[in-house]
Protein backbone atom coordinates (compact mmCIF):
# COMPACT_ATOMS: atom_id res chain seq x y z
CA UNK A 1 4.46 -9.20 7.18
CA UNK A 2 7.13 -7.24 8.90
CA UNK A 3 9.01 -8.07 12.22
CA UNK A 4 8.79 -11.41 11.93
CA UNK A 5 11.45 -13.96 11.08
CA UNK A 6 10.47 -14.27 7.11
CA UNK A 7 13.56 -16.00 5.19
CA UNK A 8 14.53 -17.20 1.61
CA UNK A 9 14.26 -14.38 -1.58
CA UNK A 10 11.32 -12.00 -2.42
CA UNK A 11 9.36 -13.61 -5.02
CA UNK A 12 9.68 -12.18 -8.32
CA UNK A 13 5.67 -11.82 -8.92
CA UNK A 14 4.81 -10.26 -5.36
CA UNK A 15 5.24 -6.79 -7.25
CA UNK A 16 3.16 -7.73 -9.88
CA UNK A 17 0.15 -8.28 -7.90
CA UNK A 18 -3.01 -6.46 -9.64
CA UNK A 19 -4.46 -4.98 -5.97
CA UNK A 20 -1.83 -4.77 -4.71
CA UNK A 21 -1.17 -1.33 -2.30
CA UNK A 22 1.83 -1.89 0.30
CA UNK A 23 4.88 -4.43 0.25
CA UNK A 24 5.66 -4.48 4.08
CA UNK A 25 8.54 -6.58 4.58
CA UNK A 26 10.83 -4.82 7.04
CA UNK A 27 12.99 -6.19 9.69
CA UNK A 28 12.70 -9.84 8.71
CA UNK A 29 15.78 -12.04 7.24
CA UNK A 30 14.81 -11.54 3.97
CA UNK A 31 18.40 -11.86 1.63
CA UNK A 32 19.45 -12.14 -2.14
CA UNK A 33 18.85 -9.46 -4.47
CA UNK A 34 15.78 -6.82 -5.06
CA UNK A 35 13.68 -8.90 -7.52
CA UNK A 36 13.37 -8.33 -11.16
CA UNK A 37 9.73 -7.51 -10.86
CA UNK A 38 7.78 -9.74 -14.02
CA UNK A 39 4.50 -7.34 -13.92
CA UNK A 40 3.89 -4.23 -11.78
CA UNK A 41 0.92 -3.69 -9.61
CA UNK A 42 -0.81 -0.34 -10.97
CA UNK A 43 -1.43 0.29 -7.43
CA UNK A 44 1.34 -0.07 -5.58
CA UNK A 45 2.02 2.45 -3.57
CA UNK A 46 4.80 1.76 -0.93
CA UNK A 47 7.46 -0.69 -1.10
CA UNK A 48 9.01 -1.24 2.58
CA UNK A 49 12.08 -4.23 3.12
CA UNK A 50 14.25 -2.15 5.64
CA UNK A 51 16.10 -4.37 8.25
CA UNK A 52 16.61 -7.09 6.23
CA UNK A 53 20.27 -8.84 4.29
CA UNK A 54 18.91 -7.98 0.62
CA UNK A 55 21.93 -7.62 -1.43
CA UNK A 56 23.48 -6.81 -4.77
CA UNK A 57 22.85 -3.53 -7.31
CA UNK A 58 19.16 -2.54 -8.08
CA UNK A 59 18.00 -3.88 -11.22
CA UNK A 60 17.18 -0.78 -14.20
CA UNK A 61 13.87 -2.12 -13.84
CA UNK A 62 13.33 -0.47 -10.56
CA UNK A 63 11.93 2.24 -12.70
CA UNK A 64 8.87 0.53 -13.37
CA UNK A 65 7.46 1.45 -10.18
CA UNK A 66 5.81 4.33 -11.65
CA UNK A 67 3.04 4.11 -9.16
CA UNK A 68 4.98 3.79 -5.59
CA UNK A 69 5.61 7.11 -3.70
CA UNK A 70 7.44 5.40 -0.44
CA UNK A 71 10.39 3.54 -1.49
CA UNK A 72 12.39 2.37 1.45
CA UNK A 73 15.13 -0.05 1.44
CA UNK A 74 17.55 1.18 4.38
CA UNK A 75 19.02 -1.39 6.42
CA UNK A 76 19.97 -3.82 4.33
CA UNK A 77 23.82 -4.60 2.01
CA UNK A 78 22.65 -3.67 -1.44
CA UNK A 79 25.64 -2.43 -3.31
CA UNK A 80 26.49 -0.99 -6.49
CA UNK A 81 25.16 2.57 -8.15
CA UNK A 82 21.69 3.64 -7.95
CA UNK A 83 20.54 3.17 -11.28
CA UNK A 84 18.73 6.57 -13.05
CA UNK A 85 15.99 5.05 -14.34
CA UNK A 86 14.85 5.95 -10.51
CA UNK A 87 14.13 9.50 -11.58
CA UNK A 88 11.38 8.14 -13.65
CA UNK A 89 9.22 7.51 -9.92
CA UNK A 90 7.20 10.34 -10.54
CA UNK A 91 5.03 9.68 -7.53
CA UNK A 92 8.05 9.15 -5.35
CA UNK A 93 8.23 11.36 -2.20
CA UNK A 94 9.95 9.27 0.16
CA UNK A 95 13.14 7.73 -0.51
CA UNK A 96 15.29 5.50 2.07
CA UNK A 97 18.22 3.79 1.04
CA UNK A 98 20.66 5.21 4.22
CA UNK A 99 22.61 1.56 6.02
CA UNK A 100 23.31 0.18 2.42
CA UNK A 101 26.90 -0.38 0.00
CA UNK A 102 25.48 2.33 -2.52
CA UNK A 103 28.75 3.73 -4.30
CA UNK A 104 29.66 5.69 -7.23
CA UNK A 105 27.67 9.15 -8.12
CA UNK A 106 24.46 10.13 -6.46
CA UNK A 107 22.73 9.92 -9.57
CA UNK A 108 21.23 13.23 -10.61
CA UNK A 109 17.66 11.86 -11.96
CA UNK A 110 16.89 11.98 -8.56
CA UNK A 111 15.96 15.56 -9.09
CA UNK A 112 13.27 14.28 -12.09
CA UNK A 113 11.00 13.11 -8.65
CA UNK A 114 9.72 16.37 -8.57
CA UNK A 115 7.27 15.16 -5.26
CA UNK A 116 10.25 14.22 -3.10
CA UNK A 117 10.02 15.84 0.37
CA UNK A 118 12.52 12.95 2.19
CA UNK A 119 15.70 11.73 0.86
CA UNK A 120 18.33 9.52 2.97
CA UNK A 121 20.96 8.24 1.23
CA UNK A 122 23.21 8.52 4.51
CA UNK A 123 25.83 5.57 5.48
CA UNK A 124 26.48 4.46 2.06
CA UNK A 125 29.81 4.66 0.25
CA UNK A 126 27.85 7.11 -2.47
CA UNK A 127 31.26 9.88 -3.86
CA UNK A 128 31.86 12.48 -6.44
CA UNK A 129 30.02 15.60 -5.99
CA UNK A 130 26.46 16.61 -4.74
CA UNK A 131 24.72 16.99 -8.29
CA UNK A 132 23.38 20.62 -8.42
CA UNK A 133 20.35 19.12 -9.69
CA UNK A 134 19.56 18.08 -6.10
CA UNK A 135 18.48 22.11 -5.17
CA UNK A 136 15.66 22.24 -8.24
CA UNK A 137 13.62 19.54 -5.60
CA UNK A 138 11.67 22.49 -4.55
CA UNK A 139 9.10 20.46 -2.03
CA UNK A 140 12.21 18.48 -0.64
CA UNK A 141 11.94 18.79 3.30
CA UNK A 142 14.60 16.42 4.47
CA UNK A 143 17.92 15.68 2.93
CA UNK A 144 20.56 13.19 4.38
CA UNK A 145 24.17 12.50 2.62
CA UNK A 146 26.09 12.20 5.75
CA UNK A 147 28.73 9.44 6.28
CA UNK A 148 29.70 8.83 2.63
CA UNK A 149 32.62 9.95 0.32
CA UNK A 150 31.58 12.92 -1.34
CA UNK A 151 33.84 15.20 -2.35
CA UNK A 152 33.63 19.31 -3.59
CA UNK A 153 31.54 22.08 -2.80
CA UNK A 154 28.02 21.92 -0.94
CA UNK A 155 25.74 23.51 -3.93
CA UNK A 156 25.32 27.03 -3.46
CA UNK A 157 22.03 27.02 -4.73
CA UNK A 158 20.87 24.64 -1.85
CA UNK A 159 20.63 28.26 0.12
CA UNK A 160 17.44 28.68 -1.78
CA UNK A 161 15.51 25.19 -1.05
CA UNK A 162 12.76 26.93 1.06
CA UNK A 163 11.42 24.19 2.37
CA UNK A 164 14.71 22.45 3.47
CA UNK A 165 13.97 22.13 7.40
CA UNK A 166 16.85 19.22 7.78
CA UNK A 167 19.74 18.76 5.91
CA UNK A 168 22.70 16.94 7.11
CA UNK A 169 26.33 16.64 4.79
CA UNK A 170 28.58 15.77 7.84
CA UNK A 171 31.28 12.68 7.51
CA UNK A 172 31.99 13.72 3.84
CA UNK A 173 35.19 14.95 2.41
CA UNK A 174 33.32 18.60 1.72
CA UNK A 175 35.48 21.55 1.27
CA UNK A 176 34.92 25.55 0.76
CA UNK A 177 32.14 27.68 2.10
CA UNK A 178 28.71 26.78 3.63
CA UNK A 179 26.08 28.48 1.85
């Protein structure tokens, strides 16, 4: 159902859906917030509403997609912290939230989604320090926290990411030595 012209909220039982696989809602005019999700789909494996004027924090409850590995939400005005509970995506290994109103701490539980290989949390309003925990993602491929407000030292553990073939930290307020 993307690229259309789709309006009005996401229902709240879409994600509960027993067969469902893929939510595919990007670049629509989808707004209000992410939905507080009444069942989960056991199956659902990639959430997609990128492009669109959803709004407000994510709900806790976005840790009940236990089962999704492509979580992308880029694009859109949701605000707010990214709640922890999204280190308990253990299938997770694509995360987009990059074009948002993120703020506060990147939230360290990140690192608990131990299948990551793409993170972009770029063009938020995300500060405080890169968590250290970010360098024990040992699969993690792609890393984007450019064009927020962080502030400190880049990790100096991120030196030993092997598999890091991107990483981009630029339009922060970084200081001291690149590792």
């Amino acid at each position: 159902m993307g690229e259309n012209f789709l309006n009005g909220s996401i229902p709240k039982g879409l994600f509960g859906l027993p067969e469902l696989t893929q939510v595919e809602l990007q670049d629509n005019l989808l707004s209000g917030n992410f939905p507080q999700p009444v069942s989960m789909s056991p199956n659902l494996g990639q959430v997609t509403l990128s492009n669109n004027k959803l709004s407000g924090p994510l709900p806790p409850s976005i840790g009940n997609f236990t089962s999704v590995q492509k979580l992308l939400l880029d694009g859109n005005q949701f605000s707010g912290k990214i709640p922890s509970e999204i280190g308990k995506l253990q299938q997770l290994s694509k995360i987009d939230f990059s074009h948002n109103k993120f703020s506060g701490p990147i939230a360290p539980e990140i690192s608990h989604c131990k299948l990551l290989t793409f993170v972009d949390l770029s063009r938020n309003e995300l500060s405080g320090e890169i968590p250290n925990e970010v360098t024990s993602m040992r699969i993690l491929n792609y890393l984007n926290l450019s064009k927020n407000h962080l502030v400190g030292t880049i990790p100096g553990s991120i030196a030993s990411m092997q598999s890091l073939t991107s990483v981009d930290f630029s339009y922060n307020n970084l200081t001291g030595l690149v590792p």
